[in-house]
N, C-alpha and C. Protein backbone atom coordinates (compact mmCIF):
# COMPACT_ATOMS: atom_id res chain seq x y z
N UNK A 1 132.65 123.18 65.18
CA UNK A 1 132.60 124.55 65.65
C UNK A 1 133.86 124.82 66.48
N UNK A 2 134.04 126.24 66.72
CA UNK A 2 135.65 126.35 67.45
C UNK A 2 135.09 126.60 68.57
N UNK A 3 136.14 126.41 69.39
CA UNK A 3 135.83 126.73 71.07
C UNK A 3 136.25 128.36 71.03
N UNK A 4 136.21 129.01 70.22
CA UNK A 4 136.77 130.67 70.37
C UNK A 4 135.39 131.23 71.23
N UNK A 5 135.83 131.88 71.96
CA UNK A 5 135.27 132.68 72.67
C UNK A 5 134.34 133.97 71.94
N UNK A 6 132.89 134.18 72.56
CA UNK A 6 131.85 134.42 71.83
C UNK A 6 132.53 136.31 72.17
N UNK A 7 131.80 137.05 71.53
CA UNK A 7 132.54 138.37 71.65
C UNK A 7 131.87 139.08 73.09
N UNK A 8 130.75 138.83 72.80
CA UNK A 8 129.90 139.78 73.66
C UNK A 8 129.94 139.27 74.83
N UNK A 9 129.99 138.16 75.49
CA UNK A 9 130.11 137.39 76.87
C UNK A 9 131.60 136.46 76.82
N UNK A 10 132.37 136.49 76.05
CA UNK A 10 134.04 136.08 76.25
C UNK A 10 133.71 134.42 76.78
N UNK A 11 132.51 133.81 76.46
CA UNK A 11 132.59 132.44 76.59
C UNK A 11 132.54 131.63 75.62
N UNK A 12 133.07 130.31 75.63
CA UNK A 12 133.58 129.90 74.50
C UNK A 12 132.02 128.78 74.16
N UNK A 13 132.14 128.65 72.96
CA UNK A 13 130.87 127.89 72.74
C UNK A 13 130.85 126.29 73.27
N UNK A 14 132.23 125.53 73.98
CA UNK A 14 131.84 124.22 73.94
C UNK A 14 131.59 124.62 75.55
N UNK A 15 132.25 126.15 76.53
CA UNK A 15 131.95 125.48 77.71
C UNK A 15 130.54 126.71 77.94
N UNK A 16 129.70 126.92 77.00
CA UNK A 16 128.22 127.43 77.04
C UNK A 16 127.43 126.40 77.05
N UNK A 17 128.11 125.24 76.14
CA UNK A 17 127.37 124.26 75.90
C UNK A 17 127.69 123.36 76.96
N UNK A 18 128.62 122.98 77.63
CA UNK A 18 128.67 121.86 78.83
C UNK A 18 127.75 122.99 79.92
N UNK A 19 127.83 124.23 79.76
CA UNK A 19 126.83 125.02 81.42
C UNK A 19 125.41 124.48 81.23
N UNK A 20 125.22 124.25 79.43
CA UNK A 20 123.81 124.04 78.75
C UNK A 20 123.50 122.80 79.99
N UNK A 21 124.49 121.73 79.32
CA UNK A 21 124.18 120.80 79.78
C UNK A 21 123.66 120.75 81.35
N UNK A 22 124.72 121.72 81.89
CA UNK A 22 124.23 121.35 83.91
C UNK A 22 123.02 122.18 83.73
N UNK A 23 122.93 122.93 83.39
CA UNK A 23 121.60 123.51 83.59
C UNK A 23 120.39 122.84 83.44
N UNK A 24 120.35 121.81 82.13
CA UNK A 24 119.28 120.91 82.14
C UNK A 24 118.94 120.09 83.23
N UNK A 25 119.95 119.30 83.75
CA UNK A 25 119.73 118.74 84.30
C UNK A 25 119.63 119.03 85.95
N UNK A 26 120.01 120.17 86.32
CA UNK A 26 119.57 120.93 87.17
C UNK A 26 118.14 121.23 87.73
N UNK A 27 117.57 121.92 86.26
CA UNK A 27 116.14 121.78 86.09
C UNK A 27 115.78 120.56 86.58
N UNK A 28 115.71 119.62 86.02
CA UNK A 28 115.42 118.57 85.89
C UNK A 28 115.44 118.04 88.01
N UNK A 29 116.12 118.58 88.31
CA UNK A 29 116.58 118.21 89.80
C UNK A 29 115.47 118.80 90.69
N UNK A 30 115.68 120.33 89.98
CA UNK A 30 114.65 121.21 90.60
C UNK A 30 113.51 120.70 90.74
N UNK A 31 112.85 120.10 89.64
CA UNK A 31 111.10 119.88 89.15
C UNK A 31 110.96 119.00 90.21
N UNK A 32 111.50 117.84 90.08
CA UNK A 32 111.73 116.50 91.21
C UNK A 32 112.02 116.58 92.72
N UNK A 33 112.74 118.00 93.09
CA UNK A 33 112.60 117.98 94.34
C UNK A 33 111.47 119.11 94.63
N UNK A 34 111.09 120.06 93.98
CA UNK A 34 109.74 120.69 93.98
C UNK A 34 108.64 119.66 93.81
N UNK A 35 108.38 118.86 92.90
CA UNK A 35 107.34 117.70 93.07
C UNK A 35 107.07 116.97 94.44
N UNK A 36 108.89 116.36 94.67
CA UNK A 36 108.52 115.90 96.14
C UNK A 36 108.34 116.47 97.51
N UNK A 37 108.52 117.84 97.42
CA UNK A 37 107.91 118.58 98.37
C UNK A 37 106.52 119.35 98.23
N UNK A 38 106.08 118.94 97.21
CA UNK A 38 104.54 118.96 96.94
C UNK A 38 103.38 118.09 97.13
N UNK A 39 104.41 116.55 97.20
CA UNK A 39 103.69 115.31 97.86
C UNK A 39 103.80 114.55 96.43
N UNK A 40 104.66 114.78 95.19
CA UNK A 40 104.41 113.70 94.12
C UNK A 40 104.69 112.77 94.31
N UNK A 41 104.43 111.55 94.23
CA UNK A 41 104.76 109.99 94.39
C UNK A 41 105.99 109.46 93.53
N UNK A 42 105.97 109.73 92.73
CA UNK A 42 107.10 109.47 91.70
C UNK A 42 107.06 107.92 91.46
N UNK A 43 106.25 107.16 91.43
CA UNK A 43 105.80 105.67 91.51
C UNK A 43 105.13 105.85 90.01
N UNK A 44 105.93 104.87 89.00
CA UNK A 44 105.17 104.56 88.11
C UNK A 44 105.38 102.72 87.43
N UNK A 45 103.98 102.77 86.87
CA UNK A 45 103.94 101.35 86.38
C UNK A 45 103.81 101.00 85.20
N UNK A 46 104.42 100.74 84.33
CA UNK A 46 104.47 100.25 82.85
C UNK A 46 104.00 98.69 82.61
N UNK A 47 103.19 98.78 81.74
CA UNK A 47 102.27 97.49 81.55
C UNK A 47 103.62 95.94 81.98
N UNK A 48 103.07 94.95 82.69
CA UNK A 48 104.33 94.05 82.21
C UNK A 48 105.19 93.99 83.29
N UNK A 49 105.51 95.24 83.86
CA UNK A 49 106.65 95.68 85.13
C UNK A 49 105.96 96.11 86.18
N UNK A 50 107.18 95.54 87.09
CA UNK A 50 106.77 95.97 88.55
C UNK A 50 106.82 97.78 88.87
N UNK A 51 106.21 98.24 89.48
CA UNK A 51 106.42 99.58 90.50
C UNK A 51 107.25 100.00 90.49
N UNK A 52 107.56 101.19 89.39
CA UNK A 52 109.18 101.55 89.93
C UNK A 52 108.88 103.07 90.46
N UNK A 53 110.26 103.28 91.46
CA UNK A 53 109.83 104.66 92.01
C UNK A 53 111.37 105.48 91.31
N UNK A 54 110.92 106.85 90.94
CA UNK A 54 111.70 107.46 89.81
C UNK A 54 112.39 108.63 91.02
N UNK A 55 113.48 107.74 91.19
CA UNK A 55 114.46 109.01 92.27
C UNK A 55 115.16 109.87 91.44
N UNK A 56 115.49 111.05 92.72
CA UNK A 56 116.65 111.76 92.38
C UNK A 56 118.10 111.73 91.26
N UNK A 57 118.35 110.15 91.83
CA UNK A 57 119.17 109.58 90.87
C UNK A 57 119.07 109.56 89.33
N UNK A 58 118.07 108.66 89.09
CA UNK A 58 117.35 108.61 87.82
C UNK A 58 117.21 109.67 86.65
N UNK A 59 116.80 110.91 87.41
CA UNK A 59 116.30 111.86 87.01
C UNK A 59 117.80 112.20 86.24
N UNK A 60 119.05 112.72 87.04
CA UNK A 60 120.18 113.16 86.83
C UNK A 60 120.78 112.23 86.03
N UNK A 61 120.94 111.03 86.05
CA UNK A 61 121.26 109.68 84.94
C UNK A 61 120.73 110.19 83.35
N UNK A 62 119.32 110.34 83.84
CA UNK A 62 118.60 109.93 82.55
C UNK A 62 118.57 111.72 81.87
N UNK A 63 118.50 112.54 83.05
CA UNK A 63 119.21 113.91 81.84
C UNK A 63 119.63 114.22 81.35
N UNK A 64 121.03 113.88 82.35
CA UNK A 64 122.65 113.67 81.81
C UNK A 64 122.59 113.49 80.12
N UNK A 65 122.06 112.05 80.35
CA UNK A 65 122.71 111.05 78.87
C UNK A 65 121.65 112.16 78.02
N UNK A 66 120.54 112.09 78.06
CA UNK A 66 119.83 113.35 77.16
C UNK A 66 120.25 114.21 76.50
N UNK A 67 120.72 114.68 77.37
CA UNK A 67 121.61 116.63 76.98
C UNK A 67 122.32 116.15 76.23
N UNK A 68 123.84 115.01 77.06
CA UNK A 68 124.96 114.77 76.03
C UNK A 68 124.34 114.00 74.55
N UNK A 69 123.77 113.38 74.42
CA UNK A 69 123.03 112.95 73.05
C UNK A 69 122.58 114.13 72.37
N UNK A 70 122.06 114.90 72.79
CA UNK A 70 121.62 116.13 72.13
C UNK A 70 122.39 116.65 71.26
N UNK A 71 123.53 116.94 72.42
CA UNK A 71 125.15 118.12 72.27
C UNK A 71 125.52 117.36 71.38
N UNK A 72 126.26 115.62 71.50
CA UNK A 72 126.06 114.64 70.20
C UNK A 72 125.72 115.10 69.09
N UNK A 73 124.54 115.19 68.89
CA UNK A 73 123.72 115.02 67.71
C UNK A 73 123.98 116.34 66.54
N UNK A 74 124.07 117.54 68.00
CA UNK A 74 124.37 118.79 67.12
C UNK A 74 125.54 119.27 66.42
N UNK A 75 126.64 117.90 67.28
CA UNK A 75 128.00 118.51 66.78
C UNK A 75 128.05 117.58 65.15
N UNK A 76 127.46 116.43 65.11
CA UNK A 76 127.36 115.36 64.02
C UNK A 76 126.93 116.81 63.14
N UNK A 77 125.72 117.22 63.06
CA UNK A 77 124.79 117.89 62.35
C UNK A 77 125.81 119.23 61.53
N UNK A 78 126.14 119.47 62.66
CA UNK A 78 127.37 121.01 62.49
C UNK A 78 128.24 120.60 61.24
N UNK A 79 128.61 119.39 61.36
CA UNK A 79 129.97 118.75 60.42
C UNK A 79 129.22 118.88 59.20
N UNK A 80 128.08 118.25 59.38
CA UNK A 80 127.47 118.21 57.38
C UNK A 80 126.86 118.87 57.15
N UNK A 81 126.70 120.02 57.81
CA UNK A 81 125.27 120.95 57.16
C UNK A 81 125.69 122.22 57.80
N UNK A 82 125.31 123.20 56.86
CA UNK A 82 125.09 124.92 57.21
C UNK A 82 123.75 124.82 58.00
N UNK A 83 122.93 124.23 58.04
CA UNK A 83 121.74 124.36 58.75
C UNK A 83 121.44 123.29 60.01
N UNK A 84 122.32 123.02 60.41
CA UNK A 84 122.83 122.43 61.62
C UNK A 84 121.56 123.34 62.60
N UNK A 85 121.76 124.24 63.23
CA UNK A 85 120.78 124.50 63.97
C UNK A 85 119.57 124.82 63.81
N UNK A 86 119.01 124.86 62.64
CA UNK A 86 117.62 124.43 62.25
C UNK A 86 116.94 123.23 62.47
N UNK A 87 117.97 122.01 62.05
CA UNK A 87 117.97 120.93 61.95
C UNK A 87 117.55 120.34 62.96
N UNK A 88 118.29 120.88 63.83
CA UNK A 88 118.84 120.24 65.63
C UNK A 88 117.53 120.70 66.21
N UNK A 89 117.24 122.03 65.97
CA UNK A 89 115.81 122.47 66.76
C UNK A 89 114.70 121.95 66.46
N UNK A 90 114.37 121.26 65.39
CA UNK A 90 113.57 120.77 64.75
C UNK A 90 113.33 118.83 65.71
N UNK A 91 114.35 118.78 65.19
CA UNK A 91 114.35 117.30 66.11
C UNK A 91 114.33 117.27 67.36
N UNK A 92 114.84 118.59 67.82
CA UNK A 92 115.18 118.55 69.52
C UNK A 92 112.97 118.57 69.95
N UNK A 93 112.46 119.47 69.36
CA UNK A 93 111.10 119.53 69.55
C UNK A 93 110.70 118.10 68.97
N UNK A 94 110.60 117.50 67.98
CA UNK A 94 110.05 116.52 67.78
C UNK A 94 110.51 115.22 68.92
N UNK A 95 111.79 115.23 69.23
CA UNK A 95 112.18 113.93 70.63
C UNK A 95 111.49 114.59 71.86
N UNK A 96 111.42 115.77 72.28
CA UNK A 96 110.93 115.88 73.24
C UNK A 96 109.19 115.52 73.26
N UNK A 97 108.91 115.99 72.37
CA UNK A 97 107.36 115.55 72.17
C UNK A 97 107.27 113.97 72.31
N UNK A 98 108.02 113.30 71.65
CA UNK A 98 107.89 111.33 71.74
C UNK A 98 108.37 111.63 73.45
N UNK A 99 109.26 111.93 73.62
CA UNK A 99 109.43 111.63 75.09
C UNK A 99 107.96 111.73 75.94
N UNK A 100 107.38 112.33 75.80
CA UNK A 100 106.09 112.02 76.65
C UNK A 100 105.26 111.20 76.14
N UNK A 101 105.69 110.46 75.16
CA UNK A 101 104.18 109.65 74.76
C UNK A 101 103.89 108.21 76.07
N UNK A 102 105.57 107.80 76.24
CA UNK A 102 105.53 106.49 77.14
C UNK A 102 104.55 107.30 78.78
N UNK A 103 104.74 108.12 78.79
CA UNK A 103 104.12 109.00 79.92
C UNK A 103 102.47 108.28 80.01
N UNK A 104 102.12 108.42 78.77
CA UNK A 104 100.44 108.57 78.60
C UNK A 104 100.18 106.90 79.15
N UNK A 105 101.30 105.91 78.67
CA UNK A 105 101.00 104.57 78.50
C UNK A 105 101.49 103.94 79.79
N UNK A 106 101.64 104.62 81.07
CA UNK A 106 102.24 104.08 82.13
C UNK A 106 101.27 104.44 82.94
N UNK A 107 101.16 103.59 84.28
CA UNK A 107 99.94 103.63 85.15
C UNK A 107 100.91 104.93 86.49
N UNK A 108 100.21 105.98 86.65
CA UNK A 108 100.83 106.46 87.39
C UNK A 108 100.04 108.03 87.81
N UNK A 109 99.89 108.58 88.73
CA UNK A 109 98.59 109.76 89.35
C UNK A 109 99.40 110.93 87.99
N UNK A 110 98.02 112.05 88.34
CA UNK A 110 98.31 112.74 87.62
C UNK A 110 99.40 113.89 87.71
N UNK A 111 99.63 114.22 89.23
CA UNK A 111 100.71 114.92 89.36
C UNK A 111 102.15 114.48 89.19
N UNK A 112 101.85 112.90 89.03
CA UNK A 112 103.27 112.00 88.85
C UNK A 112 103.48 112.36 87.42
N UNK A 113 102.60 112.42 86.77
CA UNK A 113 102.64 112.38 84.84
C UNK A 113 103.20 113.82 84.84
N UNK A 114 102.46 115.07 85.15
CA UNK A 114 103.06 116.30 85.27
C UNK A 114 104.23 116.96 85.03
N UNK A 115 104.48 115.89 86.38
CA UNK A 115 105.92 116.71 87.02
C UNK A 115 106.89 115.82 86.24
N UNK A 116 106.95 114.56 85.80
CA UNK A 116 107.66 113.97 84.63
C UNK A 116 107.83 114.33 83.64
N UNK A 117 106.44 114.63 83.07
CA UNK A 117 106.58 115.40 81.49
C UNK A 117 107.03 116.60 81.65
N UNK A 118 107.15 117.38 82.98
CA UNK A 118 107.62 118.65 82.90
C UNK A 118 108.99 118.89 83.23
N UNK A 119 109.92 117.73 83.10
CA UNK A 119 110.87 117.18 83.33
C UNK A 119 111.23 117.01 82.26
N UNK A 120 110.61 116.32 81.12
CA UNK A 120 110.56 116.19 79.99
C UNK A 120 111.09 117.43 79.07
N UNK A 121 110.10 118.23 79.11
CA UNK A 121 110.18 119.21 78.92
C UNK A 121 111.20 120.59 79.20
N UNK A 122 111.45 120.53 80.39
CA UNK A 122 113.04 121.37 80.86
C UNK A 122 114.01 121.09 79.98
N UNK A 123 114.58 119.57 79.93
CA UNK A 123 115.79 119.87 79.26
C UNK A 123 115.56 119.89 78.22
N UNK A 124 114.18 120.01 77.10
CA UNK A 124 114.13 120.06 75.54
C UNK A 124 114.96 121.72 75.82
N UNK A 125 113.57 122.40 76.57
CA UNK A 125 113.92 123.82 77.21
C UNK A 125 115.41 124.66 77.23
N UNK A 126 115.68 124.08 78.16
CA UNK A 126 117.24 124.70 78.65
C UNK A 126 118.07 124.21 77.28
N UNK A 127 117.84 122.78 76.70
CA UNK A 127 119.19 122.91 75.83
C UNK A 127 119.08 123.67 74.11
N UNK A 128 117.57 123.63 73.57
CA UNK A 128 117.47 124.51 72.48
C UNK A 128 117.66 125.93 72.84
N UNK A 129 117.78 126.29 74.18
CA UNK A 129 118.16 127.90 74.47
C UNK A 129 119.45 127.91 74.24
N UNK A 130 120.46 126.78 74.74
CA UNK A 130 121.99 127.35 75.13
C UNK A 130 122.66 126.45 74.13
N UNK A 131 122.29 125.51 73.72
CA UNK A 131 123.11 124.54 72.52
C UNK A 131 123.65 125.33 71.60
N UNK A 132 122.30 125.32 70.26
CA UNK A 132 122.82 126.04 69.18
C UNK A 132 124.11 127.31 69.29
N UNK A 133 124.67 127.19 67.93
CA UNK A 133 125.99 128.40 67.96
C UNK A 133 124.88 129.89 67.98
N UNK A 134 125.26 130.67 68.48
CA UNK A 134 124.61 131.97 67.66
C UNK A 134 125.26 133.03 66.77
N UNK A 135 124.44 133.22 65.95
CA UNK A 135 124.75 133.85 65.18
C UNK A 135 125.79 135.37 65.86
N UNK A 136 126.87 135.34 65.08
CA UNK A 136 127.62 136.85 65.63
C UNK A 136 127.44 138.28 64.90
């Protein structure tokens, strides 16, 4: 795709798509510090492993690489296919859905599962809004 600038808002599509990106993970910041000023624990336990507690850090790490895999995936998709953003939306909903399954299988309260999966959920959110090209 070209970086030409979109007509109606004069922004170019790769830096809509890097705002995509902070925005996800923004969200993602938001939920986590709204959780922890709600009292979420952010303590979870996966069969096997010790106690881990899911900081601030984490959250922004593990968005980060998300989004950019995403943005990844869509620019691969763009190269071989006219239906690149069908494609991309399609999978972007189906990974976000697996992303919560490890949720179900980890020992951890219910507002901890929540506010994770709804974490989960943001950056499917924010990046099938701002990724794809749109149509002009």
């Amino acid at each position: 795709m070209s970086a030409t600038a979109h007509p109606a808002t004069g922004m170019s599509l790769m830096r809509r798509r890097a705002l995509g990106v902070a925005a996800a993970v923004l969200a993602c910041v938001l939920i986590w510090v709204l959780g922890r000023i709600a009292g979420v624990d952010y303590t979870v336990t996966n069969p096997g492993q010790p106690a881990m507690d899911v900081g601030v850090g984490s959250v922004v790490i593990f968005s980060l690489v998300a989004s950019l895999v995403g943005w990844a995936a869509l620019i691969a998709l763009e190269r071989f296919t006219s239906r690149a953003t069908a494609i991309w939306t399609a999978l972007a909903v189906v990974v976000a859905l697996l992303s919560l399954l490890p949720l179900a299988g980890s020992e951890a309260d219910g507002s901890t599962k929540l506010t994770l999966g709804a974490m989960h959920l943001a950056v499917a959110a924010v990046l099938i809004a701002l990724l794809p090209a749109r149509n002009r």
